[in-house]
Protein backbone atom coordinates (compact mmCIF):
# COMPACT_ATOMS: atom_id res chain seq x y z
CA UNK A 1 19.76 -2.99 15.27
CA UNK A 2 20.08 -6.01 13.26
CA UNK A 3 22.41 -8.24 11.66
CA UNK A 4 22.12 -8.22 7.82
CA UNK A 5 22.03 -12.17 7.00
CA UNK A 6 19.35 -12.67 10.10
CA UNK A 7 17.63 -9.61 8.24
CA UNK A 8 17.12 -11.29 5.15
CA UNK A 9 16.48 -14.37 6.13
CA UNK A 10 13.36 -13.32 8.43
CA UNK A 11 12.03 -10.75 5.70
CA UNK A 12 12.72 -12.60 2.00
CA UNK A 13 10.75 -15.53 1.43
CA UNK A 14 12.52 -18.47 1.53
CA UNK A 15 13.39 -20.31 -1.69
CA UNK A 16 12.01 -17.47 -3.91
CA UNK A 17 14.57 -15.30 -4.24
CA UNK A 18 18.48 -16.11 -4.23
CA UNK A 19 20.09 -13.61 -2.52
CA UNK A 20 24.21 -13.09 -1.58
CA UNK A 21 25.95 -11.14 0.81
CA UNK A 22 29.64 -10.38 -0.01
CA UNK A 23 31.93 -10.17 2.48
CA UNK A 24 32.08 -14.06 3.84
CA UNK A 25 31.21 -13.64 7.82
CA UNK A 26 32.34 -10.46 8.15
CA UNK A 27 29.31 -9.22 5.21
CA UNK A 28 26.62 -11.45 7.11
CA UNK A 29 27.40 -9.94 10.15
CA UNK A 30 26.88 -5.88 9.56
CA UNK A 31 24.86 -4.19 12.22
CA UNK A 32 21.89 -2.79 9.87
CA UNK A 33 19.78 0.11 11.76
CA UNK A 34 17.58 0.73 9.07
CA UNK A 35 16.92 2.18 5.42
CA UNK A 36 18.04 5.06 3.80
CA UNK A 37 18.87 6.11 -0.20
CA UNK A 38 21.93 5.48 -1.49
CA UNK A 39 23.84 8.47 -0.34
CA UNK A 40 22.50 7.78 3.26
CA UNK A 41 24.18 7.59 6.42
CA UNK A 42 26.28 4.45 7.69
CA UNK A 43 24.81 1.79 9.13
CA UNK A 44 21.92 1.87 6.87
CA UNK A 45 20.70 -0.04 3.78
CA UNK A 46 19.75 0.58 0.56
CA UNK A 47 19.99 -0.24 -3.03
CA UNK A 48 20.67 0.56 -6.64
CA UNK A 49 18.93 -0.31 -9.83
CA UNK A 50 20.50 -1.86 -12.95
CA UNK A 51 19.41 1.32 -15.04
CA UNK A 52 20.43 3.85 -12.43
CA UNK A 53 23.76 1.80 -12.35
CA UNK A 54 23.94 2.36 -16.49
CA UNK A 55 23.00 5.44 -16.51
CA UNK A 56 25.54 6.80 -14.04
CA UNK A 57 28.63 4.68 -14.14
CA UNK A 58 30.37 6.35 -11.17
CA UNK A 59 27.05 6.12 -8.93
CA UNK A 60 29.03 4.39 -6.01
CA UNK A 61 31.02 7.49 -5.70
CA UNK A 62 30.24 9.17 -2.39
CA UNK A 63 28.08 6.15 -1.18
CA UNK A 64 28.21 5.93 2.84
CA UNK A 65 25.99 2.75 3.38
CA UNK A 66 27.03 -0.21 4.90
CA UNK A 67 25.36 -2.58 2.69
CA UNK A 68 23.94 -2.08 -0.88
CA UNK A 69 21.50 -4.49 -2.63
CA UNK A 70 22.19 -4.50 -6.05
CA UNK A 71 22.27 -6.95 -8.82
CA UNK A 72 24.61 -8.99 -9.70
CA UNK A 73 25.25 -7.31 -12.92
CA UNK A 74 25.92 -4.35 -11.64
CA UNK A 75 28.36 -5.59 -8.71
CA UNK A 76 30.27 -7.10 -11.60
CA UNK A 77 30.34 -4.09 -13.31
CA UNK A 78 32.25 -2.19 -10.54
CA UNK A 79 35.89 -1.08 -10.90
CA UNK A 80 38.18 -2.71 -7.92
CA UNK A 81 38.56 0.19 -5.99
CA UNK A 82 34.48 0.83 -5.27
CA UNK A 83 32.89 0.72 -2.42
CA UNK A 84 35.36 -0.15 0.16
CA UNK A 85 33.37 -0.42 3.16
CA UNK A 86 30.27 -0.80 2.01
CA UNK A 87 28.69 -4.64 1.82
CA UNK A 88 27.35 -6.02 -1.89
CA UNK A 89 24.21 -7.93 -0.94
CA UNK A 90 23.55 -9.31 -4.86
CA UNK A 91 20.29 -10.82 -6.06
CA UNK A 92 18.57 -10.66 -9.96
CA UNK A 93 15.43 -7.97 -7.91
CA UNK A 94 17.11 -5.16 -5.77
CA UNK A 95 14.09 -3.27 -5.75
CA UNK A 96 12.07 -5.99 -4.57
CA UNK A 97 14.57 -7.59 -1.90
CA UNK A 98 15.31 -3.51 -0.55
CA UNK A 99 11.15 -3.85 0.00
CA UNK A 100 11.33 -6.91 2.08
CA UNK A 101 14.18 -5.69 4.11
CA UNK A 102 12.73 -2.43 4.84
CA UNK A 103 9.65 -3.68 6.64
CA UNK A 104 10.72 -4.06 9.87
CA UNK A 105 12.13 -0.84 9.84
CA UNK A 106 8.66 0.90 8.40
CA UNK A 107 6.23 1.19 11.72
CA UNK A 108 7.56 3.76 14.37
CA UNK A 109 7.15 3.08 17.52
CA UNK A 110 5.42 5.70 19.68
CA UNK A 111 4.59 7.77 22.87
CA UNK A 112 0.83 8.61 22.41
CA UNK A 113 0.36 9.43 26.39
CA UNK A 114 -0.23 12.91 25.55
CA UNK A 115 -2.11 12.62 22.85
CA UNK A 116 -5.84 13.94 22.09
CA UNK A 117 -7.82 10.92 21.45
CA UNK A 118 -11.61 10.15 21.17
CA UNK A 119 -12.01 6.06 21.63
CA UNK A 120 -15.03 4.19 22.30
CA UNK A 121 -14.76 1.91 24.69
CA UNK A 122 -16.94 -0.18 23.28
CA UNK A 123 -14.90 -0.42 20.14
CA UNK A 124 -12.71 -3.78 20.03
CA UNK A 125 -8.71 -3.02 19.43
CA UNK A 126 -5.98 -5.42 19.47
CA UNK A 127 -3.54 -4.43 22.34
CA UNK A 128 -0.86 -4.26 19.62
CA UNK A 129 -2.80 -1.72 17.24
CA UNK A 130 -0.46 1.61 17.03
CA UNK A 131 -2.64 4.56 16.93
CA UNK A 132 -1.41 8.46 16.04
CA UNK A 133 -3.27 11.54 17.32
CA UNK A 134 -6.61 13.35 16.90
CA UNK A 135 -8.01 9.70 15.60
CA UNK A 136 -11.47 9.02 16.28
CA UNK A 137 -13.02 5.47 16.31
CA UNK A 138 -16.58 4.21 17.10
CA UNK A 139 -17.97 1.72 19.23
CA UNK A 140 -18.59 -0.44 15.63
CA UNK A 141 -15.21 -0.66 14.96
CA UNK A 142 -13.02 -3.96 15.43
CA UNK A 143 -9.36 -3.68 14.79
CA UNK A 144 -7.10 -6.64 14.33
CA UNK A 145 -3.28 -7.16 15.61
CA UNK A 146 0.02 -5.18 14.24
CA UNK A 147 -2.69 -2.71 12.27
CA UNK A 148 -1.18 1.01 12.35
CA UNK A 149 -3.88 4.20 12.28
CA UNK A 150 -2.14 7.45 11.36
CA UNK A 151 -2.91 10.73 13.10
CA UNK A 152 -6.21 12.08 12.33
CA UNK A 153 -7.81 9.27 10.65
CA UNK A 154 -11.82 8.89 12.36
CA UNK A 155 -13.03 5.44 11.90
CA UNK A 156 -16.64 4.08 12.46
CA UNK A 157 -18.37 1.01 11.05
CA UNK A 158 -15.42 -1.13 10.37
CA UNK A 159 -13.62 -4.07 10.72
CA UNK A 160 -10.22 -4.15 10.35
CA UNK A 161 -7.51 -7.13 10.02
CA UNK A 162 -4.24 -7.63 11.22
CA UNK A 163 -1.33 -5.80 9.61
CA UNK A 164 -3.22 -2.94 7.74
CA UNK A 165 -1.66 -0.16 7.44
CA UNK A 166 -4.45 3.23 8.16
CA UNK A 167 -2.94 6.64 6.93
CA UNK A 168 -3.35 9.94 8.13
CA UNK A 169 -6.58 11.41 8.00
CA UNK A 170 -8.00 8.82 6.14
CA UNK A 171 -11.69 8.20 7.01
CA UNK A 172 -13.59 4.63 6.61
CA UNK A 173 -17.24 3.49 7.63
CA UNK A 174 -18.68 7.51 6.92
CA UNK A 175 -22.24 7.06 4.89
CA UNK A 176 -22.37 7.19 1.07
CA UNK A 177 -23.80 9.67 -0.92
CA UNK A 178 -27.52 8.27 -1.06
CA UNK A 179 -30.44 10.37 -1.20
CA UNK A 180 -33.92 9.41 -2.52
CA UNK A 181 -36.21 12.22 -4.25
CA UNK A 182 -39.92 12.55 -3.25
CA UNK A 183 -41.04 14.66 -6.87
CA UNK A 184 -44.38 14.51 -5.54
CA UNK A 185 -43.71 16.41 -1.81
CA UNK A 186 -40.33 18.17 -3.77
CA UNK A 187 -38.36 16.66 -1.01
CA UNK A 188 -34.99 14.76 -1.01
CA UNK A 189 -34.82 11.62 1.53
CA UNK A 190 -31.70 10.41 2.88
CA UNK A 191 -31.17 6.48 2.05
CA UNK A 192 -29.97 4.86 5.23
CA UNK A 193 -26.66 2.96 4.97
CA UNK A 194 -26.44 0.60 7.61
CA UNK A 195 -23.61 -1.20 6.13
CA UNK A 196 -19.76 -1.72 7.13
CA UNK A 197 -16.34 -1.89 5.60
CA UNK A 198 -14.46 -4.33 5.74
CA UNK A 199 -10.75 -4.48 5.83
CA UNK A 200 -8.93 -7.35 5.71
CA UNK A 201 -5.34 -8.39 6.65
CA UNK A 202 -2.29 -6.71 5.11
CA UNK A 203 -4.58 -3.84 3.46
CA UNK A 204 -2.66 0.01 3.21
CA UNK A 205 -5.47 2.69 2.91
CA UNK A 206 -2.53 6.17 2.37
CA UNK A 207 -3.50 9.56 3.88
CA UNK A 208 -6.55 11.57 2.89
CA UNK A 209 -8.64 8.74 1.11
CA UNK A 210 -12.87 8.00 2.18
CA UNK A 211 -14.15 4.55 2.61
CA UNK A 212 -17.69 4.65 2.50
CA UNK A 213 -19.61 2.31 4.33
CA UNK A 214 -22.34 0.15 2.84
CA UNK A 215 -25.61 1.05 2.18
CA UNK A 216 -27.64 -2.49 3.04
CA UNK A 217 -24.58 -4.50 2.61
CA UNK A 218 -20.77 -4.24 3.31
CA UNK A 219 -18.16 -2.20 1.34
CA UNK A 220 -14.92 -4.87 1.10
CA UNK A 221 -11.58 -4.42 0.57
CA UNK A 222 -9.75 -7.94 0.42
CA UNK A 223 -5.99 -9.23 1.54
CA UNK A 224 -3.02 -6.94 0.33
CA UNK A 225 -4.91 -4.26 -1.88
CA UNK A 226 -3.21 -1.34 -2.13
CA UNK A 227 -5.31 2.30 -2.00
CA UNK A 228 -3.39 5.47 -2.58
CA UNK A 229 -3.81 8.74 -0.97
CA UNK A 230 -6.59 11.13 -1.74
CA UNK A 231 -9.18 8.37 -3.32
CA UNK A 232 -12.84 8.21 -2.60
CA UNK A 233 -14.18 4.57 -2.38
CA UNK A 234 -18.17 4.67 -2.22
CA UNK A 235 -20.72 2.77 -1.07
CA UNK A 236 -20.61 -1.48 -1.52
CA UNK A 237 -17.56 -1.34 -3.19
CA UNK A 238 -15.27 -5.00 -3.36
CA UNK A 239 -11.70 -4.56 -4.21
CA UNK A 240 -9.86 -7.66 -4.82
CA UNK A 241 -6.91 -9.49 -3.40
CA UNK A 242 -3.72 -7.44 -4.30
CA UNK A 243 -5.40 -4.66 -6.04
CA UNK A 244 -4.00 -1.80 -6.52
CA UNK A 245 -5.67 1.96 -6.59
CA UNK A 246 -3.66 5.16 -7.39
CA UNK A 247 -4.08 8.29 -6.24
CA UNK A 248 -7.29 10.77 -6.99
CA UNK A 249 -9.23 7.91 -8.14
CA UNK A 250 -13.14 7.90 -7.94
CA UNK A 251 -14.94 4.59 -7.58
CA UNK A 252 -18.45 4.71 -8.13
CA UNK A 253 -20.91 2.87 -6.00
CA UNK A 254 -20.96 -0.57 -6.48
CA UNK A 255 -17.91 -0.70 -8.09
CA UNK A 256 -16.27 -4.29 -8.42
CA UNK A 257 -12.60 -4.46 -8.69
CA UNK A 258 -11.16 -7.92 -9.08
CA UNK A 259 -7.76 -9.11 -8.12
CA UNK A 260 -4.34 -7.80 -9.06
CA UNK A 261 -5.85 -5.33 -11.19
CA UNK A 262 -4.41 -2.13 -11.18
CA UNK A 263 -6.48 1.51 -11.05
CA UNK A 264 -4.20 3.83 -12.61
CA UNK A 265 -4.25 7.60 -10.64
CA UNK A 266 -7.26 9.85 -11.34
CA UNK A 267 -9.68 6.79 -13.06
CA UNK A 268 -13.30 7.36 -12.12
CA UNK A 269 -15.84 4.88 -12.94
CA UNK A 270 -19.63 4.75 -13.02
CA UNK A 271 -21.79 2.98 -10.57
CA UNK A 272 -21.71 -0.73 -10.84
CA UNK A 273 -18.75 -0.85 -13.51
CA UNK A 274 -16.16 -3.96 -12.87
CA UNK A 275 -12.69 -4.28 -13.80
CA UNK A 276 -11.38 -7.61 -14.44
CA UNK A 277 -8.53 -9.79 -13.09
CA UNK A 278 -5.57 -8.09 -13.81
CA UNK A 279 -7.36 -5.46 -15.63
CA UNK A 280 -5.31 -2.14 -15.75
CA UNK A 281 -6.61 1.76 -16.62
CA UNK A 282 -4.55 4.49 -17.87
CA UNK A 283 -4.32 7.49 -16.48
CA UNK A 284 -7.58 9.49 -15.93
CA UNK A 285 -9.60 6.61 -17.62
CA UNK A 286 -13.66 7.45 -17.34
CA UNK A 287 -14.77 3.75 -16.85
CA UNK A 288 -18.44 3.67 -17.63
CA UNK A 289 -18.33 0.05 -19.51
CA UNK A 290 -16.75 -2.95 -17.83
CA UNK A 291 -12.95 -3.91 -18.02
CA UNK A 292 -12.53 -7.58 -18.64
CA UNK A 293 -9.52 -9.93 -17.22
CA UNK A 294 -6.24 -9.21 -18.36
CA UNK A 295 -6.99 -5.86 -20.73
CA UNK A 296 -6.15 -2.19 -20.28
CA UNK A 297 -8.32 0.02 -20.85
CA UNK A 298 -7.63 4.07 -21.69
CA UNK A 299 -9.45 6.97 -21.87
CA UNK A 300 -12.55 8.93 -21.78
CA UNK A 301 -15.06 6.94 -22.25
CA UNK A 302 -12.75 4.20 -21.65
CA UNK A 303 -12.09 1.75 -24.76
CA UNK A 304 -9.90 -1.24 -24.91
CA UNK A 305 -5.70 -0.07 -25.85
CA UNK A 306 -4.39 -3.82 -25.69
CA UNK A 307 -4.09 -6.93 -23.45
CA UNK A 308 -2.08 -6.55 -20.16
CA UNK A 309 1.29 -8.40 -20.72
CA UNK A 310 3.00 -10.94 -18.83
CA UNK A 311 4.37 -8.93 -15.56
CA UNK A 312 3.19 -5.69 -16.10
């Protein structure tokens, strides 16, 4: 349990955001034992956007948490009688400021004594690393502090940083899909890949998603990119700093993506194709021709729509 001002203060950046807790010392001293939606149980918090606020005027009817973030719009836009025991925290981003303040409540701690488990020994992991069941990891594999490996994830080939986040059944440092044909014996060779991948700090891979390891050099994925669930990422792929990949997409080998761009669910893209910084897809965009900075592209083939605005 934890007290709601020392909550905020040790998730929300100081001097980014402005945030207020109602309620003088009583509000800044709520016992807070974790997250729930709005209609959750006591003792928990959550938080309301402006348009769900708009769109249903009487939405603090029924609401059982102790402490709301909302903004300050909405708070104002109360009747006197709302939300009698539940704490206002106001600020102008609820959704954001409900992300900070969730974290610590995100990792679960647990008992893996009984657990089936196949770990090298030879593999290097961080005495803080949390790992689920049925995960398998090599003797190539280096994993940093506070990293998290779901159940069934199998891991070989890899470094990993401190903080990632490894979801169920995900599977990172397997070879790519690299086979050389011999026309004149009518045989197929297998390429070797003798590469690694590369995680770095702060990284979430989500459930069901392949990392393919290099084939003669590394497959990257930089600080605080985002991958969604069921993706394939192939051989000597770099995605940038704060990328973001939605689910079902299909990266190509060799496929560059730069930072803060966003992969929009179910985008494939040919071997070797970039997307810029800040470059965006649509929605099953077929990227065969590079995205530059700062443009979305849509479609099969893909072809420019517009420039990515300001916050998008």
């Amino acid at each position: 349990m934890q007290y709601l001002a020392q909550l905020i203060e040790d998730t929300v950046p100081a001097g980014h955001h402005q945030v207020f807790i109602r309620g003088d010392s009583y509000g800044r001293h709520t016992p807070i034992e974790g997250v729930a939606p709005l209609y959750g149980s006591r003792f928990n918090l959550g938080f309301v956007t402006r348009e769900h606020a708009l769109n249903n005027p009487k939405w603090h009817v029924g609401c059982r948490l102790i402490a709301a973030i909302m903004h300050h719009d909405t708070f104002h836009s109360l009747p006197d009688y709302a939300l009698p025991a539940t704490v206002p925290v106001l600020c102008e981003d609820p959704r954001l400021i409900f992300a900070y303040a969730g974290q610590p409540f995100l990792q679960e701690r647990v008992d893996a004594v009984s657990w089936v488990r196949a770990i090298s020994g030879l593999a290097e992991i961080d005495k803080s690393v949390i790992i689920g069941p049925n995960v398998c990891i090599g003797p190539d594999v280096s994993i940093g502090p506070n990293t998290l490996v779901g159940p069934g994830a199998v891991i070989n080939h890899a470094v990993i940083g401190e903080g990632a986040h490894i979801g169920a059944n995900v599977v990172l440092g397997s070879p790519g899909f690299g086979f050389v044909k011999d026309n004149k014996a009518n045989v197929v060779v297998t390429f070797p890949h003798v590469g690694r991948v590369i995680i770095e700090d702060g990284v979430t891979i989500m459930a069901g998603t392949c990392v393919c390891r290099g084939s003669l050099a590394d497959t990257v994925i930089r600080r605080n990119a985002k991958i969604d669930q069921l993706c394939h990422i192939a051989h000597n792929c770099y995605i940038g700093e704060n990328a973001f990949v939605i689910a079902n997409t299909m990266l190509g080998g060799s496929t560059t993506i730069h930072d803060d761009a966003w992969v929009a669910p179910s985008t494939s893209t040919i071997q070797g194709t970039e997307i810029g910084h800040r470059g965006m897809t649509g929605v099953g965009a077929v990227v065969i021709r590079h995205v530059g900075d700062e443009t979305v592209h849509v479609g099969n083939p893909a072809k420019f729509l517009r420039n990515r605005k300001e916050g998008e």
